[in-house]
C-alpha atoms as a PDB file:
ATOM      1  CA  UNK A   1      -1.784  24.076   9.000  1.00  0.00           C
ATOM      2  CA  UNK A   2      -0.303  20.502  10.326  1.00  0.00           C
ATOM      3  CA  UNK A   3      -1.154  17.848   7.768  1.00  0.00           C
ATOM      4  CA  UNK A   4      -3.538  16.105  10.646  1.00  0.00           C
ATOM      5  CA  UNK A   5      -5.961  18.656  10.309  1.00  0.00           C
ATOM      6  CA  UNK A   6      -6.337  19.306   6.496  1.00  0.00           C
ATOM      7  CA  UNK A   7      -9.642  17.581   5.523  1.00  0.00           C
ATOM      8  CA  UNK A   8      -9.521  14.674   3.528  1.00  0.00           C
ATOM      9  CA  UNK A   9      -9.302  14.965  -0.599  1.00  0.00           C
ATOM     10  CA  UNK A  10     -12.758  13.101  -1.450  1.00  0.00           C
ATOM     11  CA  UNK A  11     -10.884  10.962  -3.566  1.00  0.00           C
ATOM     12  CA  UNK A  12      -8.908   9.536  -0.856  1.00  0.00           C
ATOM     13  CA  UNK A  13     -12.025   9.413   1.301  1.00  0.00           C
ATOM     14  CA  UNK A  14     -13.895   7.263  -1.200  1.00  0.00           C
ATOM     15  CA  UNK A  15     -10.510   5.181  -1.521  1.00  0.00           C
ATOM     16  CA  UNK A  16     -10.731   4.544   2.108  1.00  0.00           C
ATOM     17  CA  UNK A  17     -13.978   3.440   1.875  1.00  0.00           C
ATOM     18  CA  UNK A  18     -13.906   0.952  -1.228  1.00  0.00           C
ATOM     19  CA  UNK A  19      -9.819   0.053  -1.155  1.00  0.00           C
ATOM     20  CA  UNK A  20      -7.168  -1.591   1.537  1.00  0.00           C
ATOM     21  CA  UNK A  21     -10.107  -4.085   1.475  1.00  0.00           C
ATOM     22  CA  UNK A  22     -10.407  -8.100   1.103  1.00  0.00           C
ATOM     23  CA  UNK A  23      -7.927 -10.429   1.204  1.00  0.00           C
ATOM     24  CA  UNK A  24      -6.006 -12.904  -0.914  1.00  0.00           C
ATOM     25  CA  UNK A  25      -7.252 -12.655  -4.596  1.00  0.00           C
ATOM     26  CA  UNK A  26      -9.881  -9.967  -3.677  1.00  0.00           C
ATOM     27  CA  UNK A  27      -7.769  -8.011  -2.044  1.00  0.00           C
ATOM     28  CA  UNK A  28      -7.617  -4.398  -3.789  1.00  0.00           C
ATOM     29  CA  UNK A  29      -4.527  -1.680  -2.971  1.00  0.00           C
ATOM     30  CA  UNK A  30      -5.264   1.505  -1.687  1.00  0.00           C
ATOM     31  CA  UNK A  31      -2.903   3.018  -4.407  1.00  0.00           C
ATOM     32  CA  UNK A  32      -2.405   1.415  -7.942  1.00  0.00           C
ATOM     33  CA  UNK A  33       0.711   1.946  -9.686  1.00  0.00           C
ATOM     34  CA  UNK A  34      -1.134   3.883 -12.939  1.00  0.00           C
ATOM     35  CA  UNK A  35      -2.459   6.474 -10.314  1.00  0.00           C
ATOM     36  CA  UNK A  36       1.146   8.430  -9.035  1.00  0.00           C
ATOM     37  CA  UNK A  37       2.811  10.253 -11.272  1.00  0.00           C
ATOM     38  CA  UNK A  38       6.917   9.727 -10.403  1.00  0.00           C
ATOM     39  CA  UNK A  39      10.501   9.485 -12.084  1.00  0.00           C
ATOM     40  CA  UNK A  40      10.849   6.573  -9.544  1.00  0.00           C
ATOM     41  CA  UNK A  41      10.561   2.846 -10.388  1.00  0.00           C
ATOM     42  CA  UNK A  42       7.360   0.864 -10.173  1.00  0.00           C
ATOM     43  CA  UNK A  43       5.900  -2.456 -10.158  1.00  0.00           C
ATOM     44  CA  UNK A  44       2.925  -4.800 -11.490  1.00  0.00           C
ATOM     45  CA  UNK A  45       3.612  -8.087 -10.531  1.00  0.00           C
ATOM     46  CA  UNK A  46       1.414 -11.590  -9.992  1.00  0.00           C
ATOM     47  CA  UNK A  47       1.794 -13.343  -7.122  1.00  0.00           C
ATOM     48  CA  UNK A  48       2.198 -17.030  -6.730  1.00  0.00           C
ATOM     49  CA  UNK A  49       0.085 -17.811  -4.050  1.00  0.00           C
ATOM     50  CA  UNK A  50      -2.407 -15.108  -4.057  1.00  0.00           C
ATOM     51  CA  UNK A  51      -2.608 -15.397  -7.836  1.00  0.00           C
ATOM     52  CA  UNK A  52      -3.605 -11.673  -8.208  1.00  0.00           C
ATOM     53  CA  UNK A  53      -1.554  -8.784  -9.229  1.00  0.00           C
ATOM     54  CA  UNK A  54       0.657  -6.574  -6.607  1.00  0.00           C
ATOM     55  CA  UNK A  55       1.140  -2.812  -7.173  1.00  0.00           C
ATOM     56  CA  UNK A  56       4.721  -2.021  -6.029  1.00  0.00           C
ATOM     57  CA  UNK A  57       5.756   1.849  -6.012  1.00  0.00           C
ATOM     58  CA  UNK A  58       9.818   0.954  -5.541  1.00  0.00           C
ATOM     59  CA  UNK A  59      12.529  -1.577  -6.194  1.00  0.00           C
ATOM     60  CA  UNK A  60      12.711  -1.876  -2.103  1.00  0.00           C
ATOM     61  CA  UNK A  61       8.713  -3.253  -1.889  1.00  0.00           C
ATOM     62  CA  UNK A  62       9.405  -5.538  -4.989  1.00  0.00           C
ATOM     63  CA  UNK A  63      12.526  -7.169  -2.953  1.00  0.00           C
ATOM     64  CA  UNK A  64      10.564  -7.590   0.062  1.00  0.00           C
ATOM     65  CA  UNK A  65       7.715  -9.165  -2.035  1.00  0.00           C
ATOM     66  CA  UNK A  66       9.424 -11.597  -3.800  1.00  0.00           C
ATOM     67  CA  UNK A  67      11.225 -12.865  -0.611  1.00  0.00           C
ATOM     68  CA  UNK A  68       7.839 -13.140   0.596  1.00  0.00           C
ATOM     69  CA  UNK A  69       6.093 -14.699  -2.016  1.00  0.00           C
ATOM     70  CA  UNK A  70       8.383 -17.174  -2.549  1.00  0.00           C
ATOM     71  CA  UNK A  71       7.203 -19.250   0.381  1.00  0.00           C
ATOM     72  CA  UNK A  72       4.379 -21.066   0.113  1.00  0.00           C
ATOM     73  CA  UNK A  73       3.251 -20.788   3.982  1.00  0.00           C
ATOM     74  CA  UNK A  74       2.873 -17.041   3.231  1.00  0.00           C
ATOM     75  CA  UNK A  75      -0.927 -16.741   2.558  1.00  0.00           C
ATOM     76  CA  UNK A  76      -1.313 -13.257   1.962  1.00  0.00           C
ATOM     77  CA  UNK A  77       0.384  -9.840   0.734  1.00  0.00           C
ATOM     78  CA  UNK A  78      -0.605  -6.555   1.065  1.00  0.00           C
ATOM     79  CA  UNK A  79       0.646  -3.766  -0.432  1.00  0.00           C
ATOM     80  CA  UNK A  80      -0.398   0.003  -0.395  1.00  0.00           C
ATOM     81  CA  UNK A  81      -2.276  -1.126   3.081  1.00  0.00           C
ATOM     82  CA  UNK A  82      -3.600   2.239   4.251  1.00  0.00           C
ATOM     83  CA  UNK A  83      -2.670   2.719   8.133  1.00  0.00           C
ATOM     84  CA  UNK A  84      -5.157   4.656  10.094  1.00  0.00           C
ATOM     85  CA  UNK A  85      -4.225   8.071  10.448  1.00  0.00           C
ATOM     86  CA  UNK A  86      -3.585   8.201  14.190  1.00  0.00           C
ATOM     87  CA  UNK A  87      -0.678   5.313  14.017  1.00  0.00           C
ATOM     88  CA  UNK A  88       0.622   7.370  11.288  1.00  0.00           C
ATOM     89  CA  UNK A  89       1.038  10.358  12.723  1.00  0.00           C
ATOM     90  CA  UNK A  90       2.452   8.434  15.732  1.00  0.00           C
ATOM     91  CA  UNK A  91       5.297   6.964  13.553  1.00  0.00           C
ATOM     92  CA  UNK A  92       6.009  10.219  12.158  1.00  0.00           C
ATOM     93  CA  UNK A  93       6.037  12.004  15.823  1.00  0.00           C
ATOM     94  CA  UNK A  94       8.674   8.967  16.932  1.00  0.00           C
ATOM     95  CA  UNK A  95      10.758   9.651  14.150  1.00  0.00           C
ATOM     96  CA  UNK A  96      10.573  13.257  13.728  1.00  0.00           C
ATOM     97  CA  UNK A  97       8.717  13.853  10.796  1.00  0.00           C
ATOM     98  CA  UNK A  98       6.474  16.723  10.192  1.00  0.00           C
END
């Protein structure tokens, strides 16, 4: 069974519906740091102009964030944006992913 047609976990499908949501300071992640379990690095930082704290799962994100933040025309950030599910799976088809 492809991964596109596997029903949703209804904790994901209530994420969906109360997170990637808002913007600047009310702006919530879809995934917070405290909720993977990894051996990998990760990140809580605050940002400078949004003034509300990112959720960054690798040293890669927290580069690209603190390029980002550091300017003040950038108005918003955000992070752990959840991408519809058909763009997705178009990425991954482009690039050869299964």
């Amino acid at each position: 069974m492809r991964d596109s047609e596997r029903p949703l976990d209804s904790n994901d499908e209530k994420r969906l519906k109360t997170r990637g949501l808002g913007s600047g300071r009310h702006y919530e992640p879809f995934i917070k740091v405290h909720e993977i379990s990894s051996k990998g690095e990760s990140f809580r930082i605050l940002g400078r102009n949004s003034t509300r704290p990112h959720h960054l799962l690798s040293r890669l994100e927290l580069s690209a964030f603190l390029v980002f933040d550091r300017y003040q025309s950038t108005t918003d950030i955000k992070e752990q944006y959840p991408l519809p599910i058909v763009d997705t799976l178009s990425i991954c088809e482009r690039l050869g992913i299964w």
